[in-house]
C-alpha atoms as a PDB file:
ATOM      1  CA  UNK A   1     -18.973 -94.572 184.210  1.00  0.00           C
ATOM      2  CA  UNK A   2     -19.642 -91.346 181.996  1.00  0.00           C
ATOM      3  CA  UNK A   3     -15.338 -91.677 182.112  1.00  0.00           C
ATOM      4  CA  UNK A   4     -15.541 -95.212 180.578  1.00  0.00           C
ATOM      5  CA  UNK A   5     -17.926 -94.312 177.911  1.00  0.00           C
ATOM      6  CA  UNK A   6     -16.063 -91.131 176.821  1.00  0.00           C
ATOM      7  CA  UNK A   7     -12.898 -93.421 176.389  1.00  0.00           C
ATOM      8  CA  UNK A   8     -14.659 -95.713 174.796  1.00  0.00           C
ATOM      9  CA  UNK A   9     -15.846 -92.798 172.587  1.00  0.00           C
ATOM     10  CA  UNK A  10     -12.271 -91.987 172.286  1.00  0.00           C
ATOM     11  CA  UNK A  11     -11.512 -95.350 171.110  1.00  0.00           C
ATOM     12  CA  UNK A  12     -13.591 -95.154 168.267  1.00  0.00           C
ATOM     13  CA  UNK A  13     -12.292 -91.977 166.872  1.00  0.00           C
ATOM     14  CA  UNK A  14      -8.641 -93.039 166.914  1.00  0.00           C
ATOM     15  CA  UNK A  15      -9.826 -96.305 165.716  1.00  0.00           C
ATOM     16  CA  UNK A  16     -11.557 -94.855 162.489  1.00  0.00           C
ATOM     17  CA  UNK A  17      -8.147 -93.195 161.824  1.00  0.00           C
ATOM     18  CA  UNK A  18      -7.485 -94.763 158.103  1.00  0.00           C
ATOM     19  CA  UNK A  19      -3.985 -95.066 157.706  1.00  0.00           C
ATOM     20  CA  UNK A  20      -4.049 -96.453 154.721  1.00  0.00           C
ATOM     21  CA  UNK A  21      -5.268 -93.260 152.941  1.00  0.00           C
ATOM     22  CA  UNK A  22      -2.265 -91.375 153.896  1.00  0.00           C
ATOM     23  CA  UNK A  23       0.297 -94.314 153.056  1.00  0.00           C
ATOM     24  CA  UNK A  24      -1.375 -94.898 150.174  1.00  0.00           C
ATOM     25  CA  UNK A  25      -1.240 -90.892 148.887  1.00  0.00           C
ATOM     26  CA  UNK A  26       2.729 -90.749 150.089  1.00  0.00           C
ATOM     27  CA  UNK A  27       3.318 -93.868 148.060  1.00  0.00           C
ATOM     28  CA  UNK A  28       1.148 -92.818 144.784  1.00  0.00           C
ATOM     29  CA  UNK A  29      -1.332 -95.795 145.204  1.00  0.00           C
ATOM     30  CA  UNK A  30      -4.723 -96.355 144.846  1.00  0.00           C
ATOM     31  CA  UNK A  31      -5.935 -99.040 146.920  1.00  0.00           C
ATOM     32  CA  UNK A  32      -9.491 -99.102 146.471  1.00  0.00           C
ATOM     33  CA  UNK A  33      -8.997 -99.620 142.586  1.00  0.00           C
ATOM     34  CA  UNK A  34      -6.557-101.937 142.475  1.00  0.00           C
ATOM     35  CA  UNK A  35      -5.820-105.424 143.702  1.00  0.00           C
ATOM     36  CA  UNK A  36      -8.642-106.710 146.511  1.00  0.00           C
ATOM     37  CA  UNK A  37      -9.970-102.744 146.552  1.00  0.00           C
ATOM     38  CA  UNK A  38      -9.505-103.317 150.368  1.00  0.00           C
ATOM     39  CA  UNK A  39      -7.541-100.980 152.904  1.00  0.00           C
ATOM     40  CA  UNK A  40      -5.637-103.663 154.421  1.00  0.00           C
ATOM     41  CA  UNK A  41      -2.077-104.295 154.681  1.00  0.00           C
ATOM     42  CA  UNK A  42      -2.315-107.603 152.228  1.00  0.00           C
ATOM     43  CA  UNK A  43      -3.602-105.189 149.378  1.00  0.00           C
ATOM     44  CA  UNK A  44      -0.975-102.656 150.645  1.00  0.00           C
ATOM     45  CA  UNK A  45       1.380-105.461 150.368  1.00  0.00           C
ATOM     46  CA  UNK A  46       0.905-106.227 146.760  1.00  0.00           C
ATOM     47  CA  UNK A  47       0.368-102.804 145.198  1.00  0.00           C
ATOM     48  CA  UNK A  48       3.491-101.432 147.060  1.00  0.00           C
ATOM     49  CA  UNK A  49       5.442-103.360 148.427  1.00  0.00           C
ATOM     50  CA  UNK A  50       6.754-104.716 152.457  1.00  0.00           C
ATOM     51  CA  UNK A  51       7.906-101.276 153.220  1.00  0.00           C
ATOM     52  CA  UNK A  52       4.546 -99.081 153.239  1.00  0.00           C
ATOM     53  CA  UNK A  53       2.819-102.661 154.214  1.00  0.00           C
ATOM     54  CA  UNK A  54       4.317-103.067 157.719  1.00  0.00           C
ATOM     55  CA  UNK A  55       4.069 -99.175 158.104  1.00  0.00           C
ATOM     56  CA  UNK A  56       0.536 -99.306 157.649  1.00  0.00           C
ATOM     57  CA  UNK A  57      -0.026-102.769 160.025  1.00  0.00           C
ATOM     58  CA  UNK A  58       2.141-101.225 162.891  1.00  0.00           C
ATOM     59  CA  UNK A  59      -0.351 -98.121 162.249  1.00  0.00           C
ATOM     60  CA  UNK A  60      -3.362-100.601 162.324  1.00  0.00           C
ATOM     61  CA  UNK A  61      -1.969-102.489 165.393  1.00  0.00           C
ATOM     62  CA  UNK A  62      -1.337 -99.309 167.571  1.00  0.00           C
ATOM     63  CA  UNK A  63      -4.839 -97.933 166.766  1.00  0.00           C
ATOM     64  CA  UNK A  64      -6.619-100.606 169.483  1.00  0.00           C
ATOM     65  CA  UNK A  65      -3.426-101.310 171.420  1.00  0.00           C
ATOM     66  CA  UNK A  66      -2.329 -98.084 172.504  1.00  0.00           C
ATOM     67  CA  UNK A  67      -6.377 -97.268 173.685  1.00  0.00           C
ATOM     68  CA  UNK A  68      -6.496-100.584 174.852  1.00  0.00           C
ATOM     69  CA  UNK A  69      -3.121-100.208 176.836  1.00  0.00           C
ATOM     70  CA  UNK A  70      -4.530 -96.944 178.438  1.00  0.00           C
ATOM     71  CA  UNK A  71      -7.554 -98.625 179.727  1.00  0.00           C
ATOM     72  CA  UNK A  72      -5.876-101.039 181.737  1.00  0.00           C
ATOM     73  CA  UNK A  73      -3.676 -98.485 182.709  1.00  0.00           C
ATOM     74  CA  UNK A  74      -6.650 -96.116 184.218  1.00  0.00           C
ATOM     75  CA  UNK A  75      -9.621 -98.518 184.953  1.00  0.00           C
ATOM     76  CA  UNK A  76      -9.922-101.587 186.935  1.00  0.00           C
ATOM     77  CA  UNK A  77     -12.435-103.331 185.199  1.00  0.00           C
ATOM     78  CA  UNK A  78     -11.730-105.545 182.573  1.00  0.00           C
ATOM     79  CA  UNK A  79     -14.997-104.976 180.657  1.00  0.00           C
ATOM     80  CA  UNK A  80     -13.212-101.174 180.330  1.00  0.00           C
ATOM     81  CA  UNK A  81     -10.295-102.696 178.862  1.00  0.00           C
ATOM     82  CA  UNK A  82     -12.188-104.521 176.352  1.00  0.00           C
ATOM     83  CA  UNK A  83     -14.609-101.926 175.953  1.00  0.00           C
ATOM     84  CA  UNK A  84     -12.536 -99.105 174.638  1.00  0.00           C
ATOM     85  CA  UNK A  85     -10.349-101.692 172.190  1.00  0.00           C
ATOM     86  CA  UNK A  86     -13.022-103.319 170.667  1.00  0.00           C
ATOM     87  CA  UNK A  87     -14.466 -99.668 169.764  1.00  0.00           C
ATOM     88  CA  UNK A  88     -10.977 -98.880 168.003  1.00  0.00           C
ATOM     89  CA  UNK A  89     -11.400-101.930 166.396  1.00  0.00           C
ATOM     90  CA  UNK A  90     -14.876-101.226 164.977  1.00  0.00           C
ATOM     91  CA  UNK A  91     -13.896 -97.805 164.372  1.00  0.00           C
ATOM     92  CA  UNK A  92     -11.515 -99.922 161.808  1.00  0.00           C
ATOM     93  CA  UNK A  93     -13.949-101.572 160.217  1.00  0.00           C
ATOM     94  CA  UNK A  94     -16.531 -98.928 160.611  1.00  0.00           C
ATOM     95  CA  UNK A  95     -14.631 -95.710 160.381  1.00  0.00           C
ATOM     96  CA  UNK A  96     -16.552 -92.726 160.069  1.00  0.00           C
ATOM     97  CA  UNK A  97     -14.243 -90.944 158.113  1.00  0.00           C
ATOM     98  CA  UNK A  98     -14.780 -93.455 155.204  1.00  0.00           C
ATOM     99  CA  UNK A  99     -18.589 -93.465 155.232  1.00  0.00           C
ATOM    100  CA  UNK A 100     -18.358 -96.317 157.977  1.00  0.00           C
ATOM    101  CA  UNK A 101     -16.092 -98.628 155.759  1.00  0.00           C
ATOM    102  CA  UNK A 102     -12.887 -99.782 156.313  1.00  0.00           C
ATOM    103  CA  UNK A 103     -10.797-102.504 156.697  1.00  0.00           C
ATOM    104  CA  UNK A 104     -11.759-106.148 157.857  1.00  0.00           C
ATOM    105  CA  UNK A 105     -10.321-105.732 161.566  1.00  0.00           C
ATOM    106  CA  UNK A 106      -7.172-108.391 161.645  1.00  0.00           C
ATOM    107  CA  UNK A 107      -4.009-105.307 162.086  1.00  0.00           C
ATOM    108  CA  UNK A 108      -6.113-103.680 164.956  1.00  0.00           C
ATOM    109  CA  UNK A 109      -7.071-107.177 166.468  1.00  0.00           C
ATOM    110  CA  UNK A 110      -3.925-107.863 166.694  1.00  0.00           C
ATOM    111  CA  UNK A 111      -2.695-104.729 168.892  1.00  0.00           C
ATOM    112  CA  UNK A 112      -5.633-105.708 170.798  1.00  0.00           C
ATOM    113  CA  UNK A 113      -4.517-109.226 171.146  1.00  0.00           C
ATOM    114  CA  UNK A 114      -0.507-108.472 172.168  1.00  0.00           C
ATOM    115  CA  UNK A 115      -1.693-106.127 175.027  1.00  0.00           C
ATOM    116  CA  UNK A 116      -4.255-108.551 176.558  1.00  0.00           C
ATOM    117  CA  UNK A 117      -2.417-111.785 175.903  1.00  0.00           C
ATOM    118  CA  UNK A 118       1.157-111.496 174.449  1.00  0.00           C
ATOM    119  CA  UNK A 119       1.316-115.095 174.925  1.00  0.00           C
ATOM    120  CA  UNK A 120      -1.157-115.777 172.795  1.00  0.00           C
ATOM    121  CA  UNK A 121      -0.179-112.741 169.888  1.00  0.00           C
ATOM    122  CA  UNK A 122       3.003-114.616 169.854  1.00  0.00           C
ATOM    123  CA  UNK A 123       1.602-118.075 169.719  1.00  0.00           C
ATOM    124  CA  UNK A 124      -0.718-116.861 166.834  1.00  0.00           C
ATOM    125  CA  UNK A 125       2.286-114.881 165.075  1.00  0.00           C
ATOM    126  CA  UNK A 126       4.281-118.097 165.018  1.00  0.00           C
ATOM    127  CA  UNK A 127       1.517-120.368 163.712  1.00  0.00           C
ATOM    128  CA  UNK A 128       0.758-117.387 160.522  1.00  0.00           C
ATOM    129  CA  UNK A 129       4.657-117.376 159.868  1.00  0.00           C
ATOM    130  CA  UNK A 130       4.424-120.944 159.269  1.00  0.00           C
ATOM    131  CA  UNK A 131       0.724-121.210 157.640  1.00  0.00           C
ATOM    132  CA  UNK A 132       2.054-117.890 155.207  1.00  0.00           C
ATOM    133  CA  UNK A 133       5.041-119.607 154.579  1.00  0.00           C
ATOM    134  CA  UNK A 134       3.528-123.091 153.228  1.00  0.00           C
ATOM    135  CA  UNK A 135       0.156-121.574 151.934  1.00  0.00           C
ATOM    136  CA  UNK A 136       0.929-117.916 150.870  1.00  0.00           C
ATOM    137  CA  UNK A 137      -2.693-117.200 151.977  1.00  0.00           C
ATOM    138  CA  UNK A 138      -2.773-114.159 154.783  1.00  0.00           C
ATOM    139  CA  UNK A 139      -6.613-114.488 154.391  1.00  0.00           C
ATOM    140  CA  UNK A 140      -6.160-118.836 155.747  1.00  0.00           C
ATOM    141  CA  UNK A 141      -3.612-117.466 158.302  1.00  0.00           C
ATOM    142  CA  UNK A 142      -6.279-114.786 160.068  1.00  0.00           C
ATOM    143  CA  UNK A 143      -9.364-117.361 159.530  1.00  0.00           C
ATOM    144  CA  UNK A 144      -6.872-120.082 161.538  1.00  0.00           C
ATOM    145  CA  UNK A 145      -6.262-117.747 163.735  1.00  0.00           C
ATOM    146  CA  UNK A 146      -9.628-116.594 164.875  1.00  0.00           C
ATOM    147  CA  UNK A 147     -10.447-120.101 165.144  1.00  0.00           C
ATOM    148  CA  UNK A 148      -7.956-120.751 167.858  1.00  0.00           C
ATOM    149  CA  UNK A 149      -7.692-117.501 169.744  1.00  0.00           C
ATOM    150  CA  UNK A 150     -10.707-118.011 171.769  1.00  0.00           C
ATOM    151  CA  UNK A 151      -9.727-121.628 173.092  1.00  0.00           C
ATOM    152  CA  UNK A 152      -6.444-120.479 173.976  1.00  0.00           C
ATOM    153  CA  UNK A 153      -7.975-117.528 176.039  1.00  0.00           C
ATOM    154  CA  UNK A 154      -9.866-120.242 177.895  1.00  0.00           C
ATOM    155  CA  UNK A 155      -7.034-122.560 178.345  1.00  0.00           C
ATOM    156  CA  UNK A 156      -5.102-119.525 179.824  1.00  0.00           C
ATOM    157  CA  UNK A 157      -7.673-118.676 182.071  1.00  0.00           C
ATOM    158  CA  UNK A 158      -7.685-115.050 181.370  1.00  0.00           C
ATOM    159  CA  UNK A 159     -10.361-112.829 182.938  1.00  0.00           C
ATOM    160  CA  UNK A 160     -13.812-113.965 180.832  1.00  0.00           C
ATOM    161  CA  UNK A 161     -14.216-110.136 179.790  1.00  0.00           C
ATOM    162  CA  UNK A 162     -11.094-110.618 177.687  1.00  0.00           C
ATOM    163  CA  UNK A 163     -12.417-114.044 176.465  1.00  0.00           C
ATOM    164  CA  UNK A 164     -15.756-112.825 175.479  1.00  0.00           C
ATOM    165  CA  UNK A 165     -14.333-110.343 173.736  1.00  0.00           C
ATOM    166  CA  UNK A 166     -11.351-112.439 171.814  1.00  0.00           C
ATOM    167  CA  UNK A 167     -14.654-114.663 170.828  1.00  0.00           C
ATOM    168  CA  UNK A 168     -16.728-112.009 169.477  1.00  0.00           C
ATOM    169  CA  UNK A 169     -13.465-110.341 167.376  1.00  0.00           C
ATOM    170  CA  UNK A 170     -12.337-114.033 166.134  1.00  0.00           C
ATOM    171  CA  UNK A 171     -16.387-113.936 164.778  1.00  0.00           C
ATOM    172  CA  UNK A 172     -16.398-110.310 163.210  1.00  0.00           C
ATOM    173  CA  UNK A 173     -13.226-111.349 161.487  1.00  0.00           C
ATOM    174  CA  UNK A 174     -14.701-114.539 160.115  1.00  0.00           C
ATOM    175  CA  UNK A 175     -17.894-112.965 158.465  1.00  0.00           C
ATOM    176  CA  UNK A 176     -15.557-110.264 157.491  1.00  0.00           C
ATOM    177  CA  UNK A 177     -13.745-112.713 155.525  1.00  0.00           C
ATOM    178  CA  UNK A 178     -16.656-114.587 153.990  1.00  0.00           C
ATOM    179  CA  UNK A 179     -15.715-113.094 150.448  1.00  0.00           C
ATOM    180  CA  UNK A 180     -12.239-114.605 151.558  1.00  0.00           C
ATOM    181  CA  UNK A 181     -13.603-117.819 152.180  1.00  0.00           C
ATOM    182  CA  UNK A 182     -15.640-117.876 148.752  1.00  0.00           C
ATOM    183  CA  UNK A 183     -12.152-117.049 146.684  1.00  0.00           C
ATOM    184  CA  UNK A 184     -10.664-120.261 148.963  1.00  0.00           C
ATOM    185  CA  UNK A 185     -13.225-122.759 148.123  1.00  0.00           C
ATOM    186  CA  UNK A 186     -13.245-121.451 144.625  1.00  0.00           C
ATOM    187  CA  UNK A 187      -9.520-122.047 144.253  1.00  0.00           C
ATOM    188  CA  UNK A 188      -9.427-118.080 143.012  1.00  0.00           C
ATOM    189  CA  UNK A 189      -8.312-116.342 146.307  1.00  0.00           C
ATOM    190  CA  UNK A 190      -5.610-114.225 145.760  1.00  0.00           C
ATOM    191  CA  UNK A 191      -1.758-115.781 146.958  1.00  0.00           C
ATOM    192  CA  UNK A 192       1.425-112.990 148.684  1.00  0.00           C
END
C-alpha cells in the first residue's frame, strides 16, 4: 500500500514535468504570450512549427504512459495502474513546477490511453486524423474523443478500474476545454 501511494507520488512528479518550457526555450518561443497562451502541443504547433510540436506530444504522451506502463508491470491491481497515470496526468494539468498550471491533459491522456487500451488509442487516432483533416479543429477532435472513449471501454469490457478512470479523464478534458467550446459556438476558435 505505502508502495502504491509512493508511485503514485512518483507519478505526479514526472507528470508535472513541463516540457514545453524547455522546447519552447531551445526553439526561442514564448508560448504563454502568444497564440492560445497554452502549453499544449496545438499552440506549440502554430508558433513553431510540426517539428518541436510532435517532440513536445511524444514528451506529453510518455509522461503518464511510461508510469502507467510500470504499474502494470509491478502491481496487480488495476486501481494501481490507474492510480499512478491519472496522477501524471494531473501533474499535467496541475504541475507544481508552474504554480499548479499546465496544460489541459489530452498528450498525457493519450499515453495513458495506448498502454491501457491500444485498441482504442488507435481507434481514437484514426477518427482525429479524419475529424483534423475535414475540420482543422484539434480542440473538436479531443472533445469527440472524450465523448467516445468511455463507451468503447465498456464495449471492450476492460477491467471497470480502467473504465472509471477513461470516464473521469474524458470529463477533466471536457471542462478543460470549456473555453474551447465557447470559441466553437462562437465561430472564433482558432483552426491548424
Amino acid at each position: 500500500m505505502l508502495i502504491g501511494f509512493l508511485a503514485c507520488i512518483l507519478g505526479y512528479c514526472i507528470g508535472s514535468i513541463p516540457f514545453a518550457i524547455g522546447i519552447q526555450t531551445w526553439c526561442g518561443l514564448d508560448l504563454k504570450n502568444t497564440g492560445s497562451g497554452n502549453l499544449g502541443t496545438t499552440n506549440m504547433y502554430r508558433q513553431g512549427g510540426w517539428k518541436p510540436a510532435v517532440s513536445l506530444l511524444l514528451l506529453d504522451a510518455s509522461k503518464a504512459a511510461i508510469p502507467t506502463a510500470l504499474a502494470m508491470h509491478y502491481f496487480s491491481s488495476p486501481w494501481w495502474h490507474i492510480g499512478v497515470g491519472l496522477m501524471a496526468i494531473i501533474g499535467h494539468i496541475w504541475s507544481v513546477f508552474l504554480g499548479f498550471k499546465g496544460g489541459k491533459g489530452v498528450a498525457p491522456s493519450l499515453g495513458f490511453l495506448l498502454v491501457l487500451s491500444p485498441v482504442i488509442w488507435l481507434s481514437l487516432a484514426g477518427m482525429a486524423t479524419v475529424v483534423i483533416g475535414i475540420t482543422r479543429y484539434v480542440s473538436v477532435a479531443s472533445l469527440l474523443g472524450s465523448l467516445l472513449a468511455p463507451g468503447m471501454a465498456y464495449a471492450l469490457g476492460l477491467p471497470m478500474a480502467y473504465i472509471s478512470a477513461i470516464l473521469s479523464l474524458s470529463i477533466l478534458v471536457i471542462i478543460k476545454h470549456r473555453s474551447n467550446i465557447y470559441r466553437l459556438l462562437n465561430g472564433t476558435e482558432n483552426k491548424v
